[in-house]
Structures are given as structure tokens and as C-alpha cells.
N, C-alpha and C. Protein backbone atom coordinates (compact mmCIF):
# COMPACT_ATOMS: atom_id res chain seq x y z
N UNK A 1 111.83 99.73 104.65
CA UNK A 1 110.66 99.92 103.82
C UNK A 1 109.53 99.02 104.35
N UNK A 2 108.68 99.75 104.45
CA UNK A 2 106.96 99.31 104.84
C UNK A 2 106.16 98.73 103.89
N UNK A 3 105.67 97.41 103.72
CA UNK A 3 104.84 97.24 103.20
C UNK A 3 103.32 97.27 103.31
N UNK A 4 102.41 98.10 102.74
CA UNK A 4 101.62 98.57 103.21
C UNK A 4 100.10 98.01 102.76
N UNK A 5 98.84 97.78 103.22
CA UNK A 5 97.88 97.60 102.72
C UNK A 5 96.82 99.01 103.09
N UNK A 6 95.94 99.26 102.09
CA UNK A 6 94.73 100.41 102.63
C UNK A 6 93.71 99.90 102.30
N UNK A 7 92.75 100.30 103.17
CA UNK A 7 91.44 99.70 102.81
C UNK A 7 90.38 101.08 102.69
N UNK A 8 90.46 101.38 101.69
CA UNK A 8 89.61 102.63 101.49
C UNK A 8 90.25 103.53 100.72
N UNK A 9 88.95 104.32 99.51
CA UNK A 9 89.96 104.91 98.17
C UNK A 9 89.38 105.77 98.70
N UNK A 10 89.05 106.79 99.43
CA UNK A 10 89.00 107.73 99.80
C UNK A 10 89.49 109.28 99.19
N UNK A 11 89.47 110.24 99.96
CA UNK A 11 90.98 111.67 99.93
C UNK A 11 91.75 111.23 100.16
N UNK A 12 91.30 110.47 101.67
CA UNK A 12 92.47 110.16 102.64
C UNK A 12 93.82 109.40 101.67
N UNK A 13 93.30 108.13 101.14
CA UNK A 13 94.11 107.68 100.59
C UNK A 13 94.69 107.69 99.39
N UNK A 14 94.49 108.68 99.03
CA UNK A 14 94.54 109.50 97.36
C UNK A 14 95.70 110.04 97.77
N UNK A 15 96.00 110.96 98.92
CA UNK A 15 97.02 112.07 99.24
C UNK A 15 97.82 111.14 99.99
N UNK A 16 97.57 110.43 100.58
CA UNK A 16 98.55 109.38 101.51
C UNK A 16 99.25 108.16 100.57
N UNK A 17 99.10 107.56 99.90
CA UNK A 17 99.78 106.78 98.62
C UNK A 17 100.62 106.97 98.39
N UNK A 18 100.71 108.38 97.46
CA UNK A 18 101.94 108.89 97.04
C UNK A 18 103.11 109.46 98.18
N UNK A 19 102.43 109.98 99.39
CA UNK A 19 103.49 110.38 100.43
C UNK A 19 104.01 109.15 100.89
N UNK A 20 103.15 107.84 101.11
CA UNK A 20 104.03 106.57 101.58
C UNK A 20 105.38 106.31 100.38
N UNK A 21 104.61 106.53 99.20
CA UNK A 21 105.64 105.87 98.46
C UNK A 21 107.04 106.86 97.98
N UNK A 22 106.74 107.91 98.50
CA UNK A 22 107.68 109.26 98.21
C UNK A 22 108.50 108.74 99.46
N UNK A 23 108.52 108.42 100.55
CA UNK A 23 109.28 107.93 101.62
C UNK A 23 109.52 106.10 101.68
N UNK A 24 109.84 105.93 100.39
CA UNK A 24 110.11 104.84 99.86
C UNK A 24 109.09 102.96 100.95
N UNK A 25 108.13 103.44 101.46
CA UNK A 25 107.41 102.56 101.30
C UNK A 25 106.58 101.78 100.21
N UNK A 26 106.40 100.49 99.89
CA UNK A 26 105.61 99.50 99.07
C UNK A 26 104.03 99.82 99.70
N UNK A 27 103.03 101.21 99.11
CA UNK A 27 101.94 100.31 98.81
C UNK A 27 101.56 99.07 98.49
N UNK A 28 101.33 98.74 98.55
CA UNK A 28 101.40 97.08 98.33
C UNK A 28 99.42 96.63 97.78
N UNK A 29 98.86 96.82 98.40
CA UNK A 29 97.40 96.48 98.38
C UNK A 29 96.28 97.90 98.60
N UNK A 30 95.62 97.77 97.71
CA UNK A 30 94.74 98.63 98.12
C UNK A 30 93.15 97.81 97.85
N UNK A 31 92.21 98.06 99.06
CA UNK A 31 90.79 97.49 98.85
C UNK A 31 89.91 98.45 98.48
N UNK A 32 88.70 98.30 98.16
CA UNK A 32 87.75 99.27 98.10
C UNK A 32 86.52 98.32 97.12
N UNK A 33 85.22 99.03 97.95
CA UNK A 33 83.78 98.33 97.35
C UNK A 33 83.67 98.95 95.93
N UNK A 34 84.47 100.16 96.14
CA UNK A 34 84.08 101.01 94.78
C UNK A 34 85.09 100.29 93.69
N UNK A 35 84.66 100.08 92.61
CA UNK A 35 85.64 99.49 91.45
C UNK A 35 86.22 100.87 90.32
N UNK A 36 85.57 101.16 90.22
CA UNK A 36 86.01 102.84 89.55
C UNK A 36 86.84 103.47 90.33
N UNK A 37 87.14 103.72 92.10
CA UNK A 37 87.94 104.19 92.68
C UNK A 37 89.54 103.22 92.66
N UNK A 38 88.92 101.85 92.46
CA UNK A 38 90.22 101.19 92.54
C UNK A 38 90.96 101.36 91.07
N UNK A 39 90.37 101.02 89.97
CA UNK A 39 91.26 101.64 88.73
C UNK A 39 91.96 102.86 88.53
N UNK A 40 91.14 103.97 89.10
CA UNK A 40 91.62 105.08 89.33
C UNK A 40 92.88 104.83 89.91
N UNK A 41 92.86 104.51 91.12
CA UNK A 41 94.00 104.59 92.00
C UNK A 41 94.84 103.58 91.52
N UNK A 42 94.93 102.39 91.15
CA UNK A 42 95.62 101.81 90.26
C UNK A 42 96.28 102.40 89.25
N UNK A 43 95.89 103.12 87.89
CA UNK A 43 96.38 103.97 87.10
C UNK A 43 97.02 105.16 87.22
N UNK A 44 96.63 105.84 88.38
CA UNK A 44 97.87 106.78 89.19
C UNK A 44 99.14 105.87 89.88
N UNK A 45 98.82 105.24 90.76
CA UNK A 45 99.76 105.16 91.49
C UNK A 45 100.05 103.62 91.60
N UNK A 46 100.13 102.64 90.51
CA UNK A 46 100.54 101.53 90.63
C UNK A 46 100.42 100.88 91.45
N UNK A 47 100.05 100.46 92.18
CA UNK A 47 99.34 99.71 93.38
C UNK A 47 98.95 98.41 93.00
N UNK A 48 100.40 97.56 93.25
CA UNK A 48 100.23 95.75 91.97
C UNK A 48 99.73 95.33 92.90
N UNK A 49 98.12 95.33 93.46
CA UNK A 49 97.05 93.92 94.32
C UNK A 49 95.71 95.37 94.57
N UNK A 50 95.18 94.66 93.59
CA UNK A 50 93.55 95.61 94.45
C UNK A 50 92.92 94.51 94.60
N UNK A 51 91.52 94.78 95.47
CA UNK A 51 90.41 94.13 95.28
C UNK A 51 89.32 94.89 95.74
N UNK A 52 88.31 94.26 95.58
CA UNK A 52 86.50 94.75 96.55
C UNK A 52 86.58 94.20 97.47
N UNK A 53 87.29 93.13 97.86
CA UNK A 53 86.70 92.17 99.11
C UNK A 53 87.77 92.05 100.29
N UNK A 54 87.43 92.25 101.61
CA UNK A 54 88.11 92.33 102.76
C UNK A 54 88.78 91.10 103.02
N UNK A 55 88.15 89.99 102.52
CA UNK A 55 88.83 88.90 102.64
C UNK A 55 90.24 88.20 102.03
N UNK A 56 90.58 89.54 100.78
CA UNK A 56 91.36 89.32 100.15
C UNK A 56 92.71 89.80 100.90
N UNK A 57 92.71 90.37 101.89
CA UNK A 57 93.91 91.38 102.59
C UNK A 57 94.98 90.05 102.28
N UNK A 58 95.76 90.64 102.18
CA UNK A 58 97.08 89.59 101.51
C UNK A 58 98.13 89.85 103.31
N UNK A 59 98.44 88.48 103.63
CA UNK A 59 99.05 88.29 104.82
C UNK A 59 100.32 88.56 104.87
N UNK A 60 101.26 89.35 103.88
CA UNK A 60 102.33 89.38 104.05
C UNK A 60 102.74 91.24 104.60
N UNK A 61 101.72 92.12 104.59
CA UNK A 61 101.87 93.38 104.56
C UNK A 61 102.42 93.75 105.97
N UNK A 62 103.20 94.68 106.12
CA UNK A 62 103.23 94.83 107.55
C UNK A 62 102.21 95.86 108.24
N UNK A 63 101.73 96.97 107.62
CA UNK A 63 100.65 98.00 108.45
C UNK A 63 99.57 97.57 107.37
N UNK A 64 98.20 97.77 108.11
CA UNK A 64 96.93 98.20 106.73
C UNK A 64 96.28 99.08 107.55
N UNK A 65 96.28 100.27 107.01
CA UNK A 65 95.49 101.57 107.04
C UNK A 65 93.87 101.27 106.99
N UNK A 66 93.09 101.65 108.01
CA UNK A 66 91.69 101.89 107.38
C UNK A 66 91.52 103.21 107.43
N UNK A 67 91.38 103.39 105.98
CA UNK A 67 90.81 105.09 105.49
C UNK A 67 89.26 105.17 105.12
N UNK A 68 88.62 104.22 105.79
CA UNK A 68 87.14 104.19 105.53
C UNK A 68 86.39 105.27 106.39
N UNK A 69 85.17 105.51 106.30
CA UNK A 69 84.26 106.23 107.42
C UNK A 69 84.20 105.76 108.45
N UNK A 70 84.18 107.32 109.42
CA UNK A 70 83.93 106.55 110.90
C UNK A 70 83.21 105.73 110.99
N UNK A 71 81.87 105.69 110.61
CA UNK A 71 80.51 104.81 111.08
C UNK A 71 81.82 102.96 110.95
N UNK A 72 82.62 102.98 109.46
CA UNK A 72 82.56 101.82 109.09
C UNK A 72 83.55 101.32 109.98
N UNK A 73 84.24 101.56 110.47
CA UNK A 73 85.58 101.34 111.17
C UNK A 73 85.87 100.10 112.10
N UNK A 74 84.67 100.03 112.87
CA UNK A 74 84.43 99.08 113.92
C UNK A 74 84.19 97.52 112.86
N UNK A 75 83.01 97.93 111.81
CA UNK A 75 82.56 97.21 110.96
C UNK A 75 83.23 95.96 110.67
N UNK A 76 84.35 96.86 109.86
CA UNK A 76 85.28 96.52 108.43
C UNK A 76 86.53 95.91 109.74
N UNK A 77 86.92 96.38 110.64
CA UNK A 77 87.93 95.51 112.08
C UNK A 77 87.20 94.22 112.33
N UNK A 78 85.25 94.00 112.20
CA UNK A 78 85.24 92.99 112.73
C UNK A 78 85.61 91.77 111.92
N UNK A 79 85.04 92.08 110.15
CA UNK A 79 85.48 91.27 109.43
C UNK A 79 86.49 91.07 109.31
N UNK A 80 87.34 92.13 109.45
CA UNK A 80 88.81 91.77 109.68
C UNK A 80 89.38 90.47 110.96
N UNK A 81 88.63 90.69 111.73
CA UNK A 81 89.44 89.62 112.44
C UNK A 81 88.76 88.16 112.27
N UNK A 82 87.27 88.18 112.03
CA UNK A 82 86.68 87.05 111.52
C UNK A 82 87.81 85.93 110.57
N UNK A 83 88.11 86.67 109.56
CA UNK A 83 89.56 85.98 108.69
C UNK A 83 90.99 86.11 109.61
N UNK A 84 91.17 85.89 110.92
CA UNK A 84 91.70 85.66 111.55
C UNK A 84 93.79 85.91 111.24
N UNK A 85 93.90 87.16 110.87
CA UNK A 85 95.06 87.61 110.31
C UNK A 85 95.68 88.40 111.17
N UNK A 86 96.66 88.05 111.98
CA UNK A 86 96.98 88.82 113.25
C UNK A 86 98.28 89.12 112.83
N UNK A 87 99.20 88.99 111.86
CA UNK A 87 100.31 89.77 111.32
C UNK A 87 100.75 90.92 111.19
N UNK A 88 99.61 91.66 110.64
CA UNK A 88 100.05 93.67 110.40
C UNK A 88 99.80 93.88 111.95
N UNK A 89 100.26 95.46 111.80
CA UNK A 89 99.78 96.47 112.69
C UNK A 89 98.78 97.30 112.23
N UNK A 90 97.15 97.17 112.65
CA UNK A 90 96.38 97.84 112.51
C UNK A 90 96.22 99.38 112.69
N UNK A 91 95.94 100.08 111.69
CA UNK A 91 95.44 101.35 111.69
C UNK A 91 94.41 102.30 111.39
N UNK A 92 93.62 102.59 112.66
CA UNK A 92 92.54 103.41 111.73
C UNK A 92 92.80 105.01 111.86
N UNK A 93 92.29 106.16 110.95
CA UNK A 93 92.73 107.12 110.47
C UNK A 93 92.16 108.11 110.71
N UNK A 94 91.43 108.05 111.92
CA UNK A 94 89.79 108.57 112.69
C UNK A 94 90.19 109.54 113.89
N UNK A 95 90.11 110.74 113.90
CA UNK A 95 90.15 111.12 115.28
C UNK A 95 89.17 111.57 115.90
N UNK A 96 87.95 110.79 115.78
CA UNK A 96 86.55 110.69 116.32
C UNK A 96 86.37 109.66 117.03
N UNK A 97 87.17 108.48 116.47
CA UNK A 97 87.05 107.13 116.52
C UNK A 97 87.90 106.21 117.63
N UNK A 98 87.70 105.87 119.00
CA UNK A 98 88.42 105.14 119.77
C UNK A 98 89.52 104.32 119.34
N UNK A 99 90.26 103.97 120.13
CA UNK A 99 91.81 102.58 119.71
C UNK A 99 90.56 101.84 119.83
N UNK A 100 89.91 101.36 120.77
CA UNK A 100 88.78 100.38 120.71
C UNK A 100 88.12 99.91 119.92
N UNK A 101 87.65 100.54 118.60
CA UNK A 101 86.91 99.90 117.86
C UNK A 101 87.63 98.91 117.25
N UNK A 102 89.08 98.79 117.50
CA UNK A 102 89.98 98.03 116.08
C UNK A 102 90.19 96.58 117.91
N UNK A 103 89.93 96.40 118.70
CA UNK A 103 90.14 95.34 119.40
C UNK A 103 90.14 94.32 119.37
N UNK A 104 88.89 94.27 118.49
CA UNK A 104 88.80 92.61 117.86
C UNK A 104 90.08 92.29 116.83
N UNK A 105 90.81 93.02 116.67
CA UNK A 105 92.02 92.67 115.65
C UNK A 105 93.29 92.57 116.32
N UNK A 106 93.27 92.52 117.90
CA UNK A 106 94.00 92.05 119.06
C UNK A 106 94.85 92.71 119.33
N UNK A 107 96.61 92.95 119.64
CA UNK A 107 97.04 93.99 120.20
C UNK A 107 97.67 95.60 119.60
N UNK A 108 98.35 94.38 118.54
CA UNK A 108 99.03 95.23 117.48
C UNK A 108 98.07 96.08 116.70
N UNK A 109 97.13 97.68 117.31
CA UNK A 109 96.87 98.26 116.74
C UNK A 109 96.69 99.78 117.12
N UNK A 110 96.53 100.94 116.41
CA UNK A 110 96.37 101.81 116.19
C UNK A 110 96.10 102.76 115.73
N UNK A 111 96.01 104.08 116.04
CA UNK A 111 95.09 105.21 115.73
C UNK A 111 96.28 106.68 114.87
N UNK A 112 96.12 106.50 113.76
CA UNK A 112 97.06 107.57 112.68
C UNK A 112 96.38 108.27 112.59
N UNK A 113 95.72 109.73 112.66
CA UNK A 113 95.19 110.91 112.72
C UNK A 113 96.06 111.92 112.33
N UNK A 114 96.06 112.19 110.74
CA UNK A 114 96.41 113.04 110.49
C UNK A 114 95.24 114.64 110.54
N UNK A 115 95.82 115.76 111.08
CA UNK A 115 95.04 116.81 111.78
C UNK A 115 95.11 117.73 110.39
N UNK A 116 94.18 117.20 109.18
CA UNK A 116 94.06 118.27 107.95
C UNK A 116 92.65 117.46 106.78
N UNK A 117 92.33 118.15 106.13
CA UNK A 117 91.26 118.21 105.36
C UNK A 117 91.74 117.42 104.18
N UNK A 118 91.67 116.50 103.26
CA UNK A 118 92.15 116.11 102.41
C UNK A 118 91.17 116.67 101.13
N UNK A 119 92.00 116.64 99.99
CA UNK A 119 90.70 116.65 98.42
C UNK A 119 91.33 115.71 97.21
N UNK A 120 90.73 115.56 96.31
CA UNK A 120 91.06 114.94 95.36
C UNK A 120 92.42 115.82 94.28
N UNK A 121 91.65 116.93 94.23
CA UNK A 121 91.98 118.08 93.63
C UNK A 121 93.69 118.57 93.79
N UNK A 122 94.15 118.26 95.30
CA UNK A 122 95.46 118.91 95.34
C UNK A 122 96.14 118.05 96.38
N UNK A 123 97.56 117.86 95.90
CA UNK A 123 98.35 116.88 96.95
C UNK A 123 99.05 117.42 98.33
N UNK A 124 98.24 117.05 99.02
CA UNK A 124 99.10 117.31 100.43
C UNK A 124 100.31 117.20 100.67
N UNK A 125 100.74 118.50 101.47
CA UNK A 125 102.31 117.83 101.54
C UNK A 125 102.74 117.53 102.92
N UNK A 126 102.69 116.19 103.47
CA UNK A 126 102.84 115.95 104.45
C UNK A 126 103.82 115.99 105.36
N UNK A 127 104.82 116.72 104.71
CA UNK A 127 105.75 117.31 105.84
C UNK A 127 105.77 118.30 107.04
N UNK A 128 103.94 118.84 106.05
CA UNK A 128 103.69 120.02 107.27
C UNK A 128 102.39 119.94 108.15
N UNK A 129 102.02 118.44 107.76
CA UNK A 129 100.80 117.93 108.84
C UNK A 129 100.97 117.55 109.75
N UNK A 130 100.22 118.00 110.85
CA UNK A 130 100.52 117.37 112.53
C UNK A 130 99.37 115.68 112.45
N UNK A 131 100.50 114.62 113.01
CA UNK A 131 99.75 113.63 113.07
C UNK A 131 99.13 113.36 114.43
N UNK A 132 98.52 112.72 114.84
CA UNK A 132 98.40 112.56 116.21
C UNK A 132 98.57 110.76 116.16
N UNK A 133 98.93 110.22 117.19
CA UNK A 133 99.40 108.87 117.59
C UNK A 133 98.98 107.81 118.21
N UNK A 134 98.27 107.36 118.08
CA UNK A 134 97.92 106.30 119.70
C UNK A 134 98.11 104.26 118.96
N UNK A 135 98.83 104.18 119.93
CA UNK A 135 98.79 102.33 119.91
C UNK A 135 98.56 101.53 121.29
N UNK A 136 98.71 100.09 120.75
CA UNK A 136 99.01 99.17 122.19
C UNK A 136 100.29 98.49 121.60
């Protein structure tokens, strides 16, 4: 079992939550600027550690997902490594988006691209999504 952090309340991570935790991974943390998205997602899916702030990423997780926008990706990696937390395996969720932008967060990282449209509205069933892969 995976303990997991996400940084972004997204689709993405609306439909991905429940599939981590259906394959008996610990969500563990979820971030987000939005505070209405984090209760939300709290009150569905139990998720014991939210916050707004990047600085809060809790050091014990083993992966943290970024399900943020492309634009933010590079962004939200740099603050990330600014707080100097080299424990997880980084992931961003972009298949627009280079392994490169997450570099400043040093080796352990990578690119999860799941190849489908997400909505609020209806739960994906991820047994029948093609992911695509890339790490160092």
C-alpha cells in the first residue's frame, strides 16, 4: 500500500482518489488553493490531511501526484523543491508537459498520463484507461 499525496482538486483528482483507494492505497493528503474543493473532497472521500499551502506536503508520503494545470506544473515543482523534500516520487499528470519541468525536485520523478477526459459528473473506471509512463 501507497501512501499518497495530490496536489490539485481537480476531475483529475476527483476520479483518481477513489480508484487509488479502491486498489487499497492511503490517500493520505490532499492540497488545493481552492477551500470549497478541499471540503468537498474531504466529505466524499475522507482524505485525514488537507491544506491550501504547498508547504504543508507532509514528508512521510511515498508518491504526490500533481493534478494541477499545465501552465502550473513547473511552478508548483519549484516551490516544491524550495522546501527541500526529496522523499516521494514525483508525479505530474500532463501529457503536454515534459519529465523536465519536475527537475528541480531531483531524480525520483515522473510523468502519469492517463489518455481520457475526466468530469465531475461520472466515475471513471480505470481499468479501461491507457496510461502512458515516463520516469528517471
Amino acid at each position: 500500500m501507497a501512501k499518497v499525496a495530490i496536489i490539485g482538486a481537480g476531475r483529475l483528482a476527483w476520479n483518481l482518489i477513489p480508484a487509488l483507494q479502491a486498489a487499497g492505497n492511503e490517500v493520505f493528503q490532499l492540497i488545493s488553493r481552492n477551500k470549497d474543493q478541499l471540503i468537498r473532497f474531504t466529505e466524499a472521500y475522507s482524505v485525514p490531511h488537507t491544506s491550501q499551502h504547498l508547504s504543508d506536503l507532509q514528508a512521510e508520503v511515498d508518491f504526490v501526484l500533481l493534478t494541477v494545470t499545465d501552465k502550473a506544473i513547473e511552478e508548483v515543482a519549484r516551490q516544491l523543491a524550495d522546501d527541500s523534500l526529496r522523499g516521494p516520487i514525483f508525479l505530474h499528470t500532463s501529457g503536454s508537459i515534459s519529465l523536465a519541468s519536475l527537475k528541480s525536485l531531483g531524480d525520483h520523478i515522473g510523468v502519469f498520463y492517463p489518455m481520457q477526459i475526466f468530469t465531475f459528473d461520472r466515475t471513471a473506471s480505470f481499468e479501461q484507461i491507457p496510461f502512458f509512463l515516463e520516469g528517471s
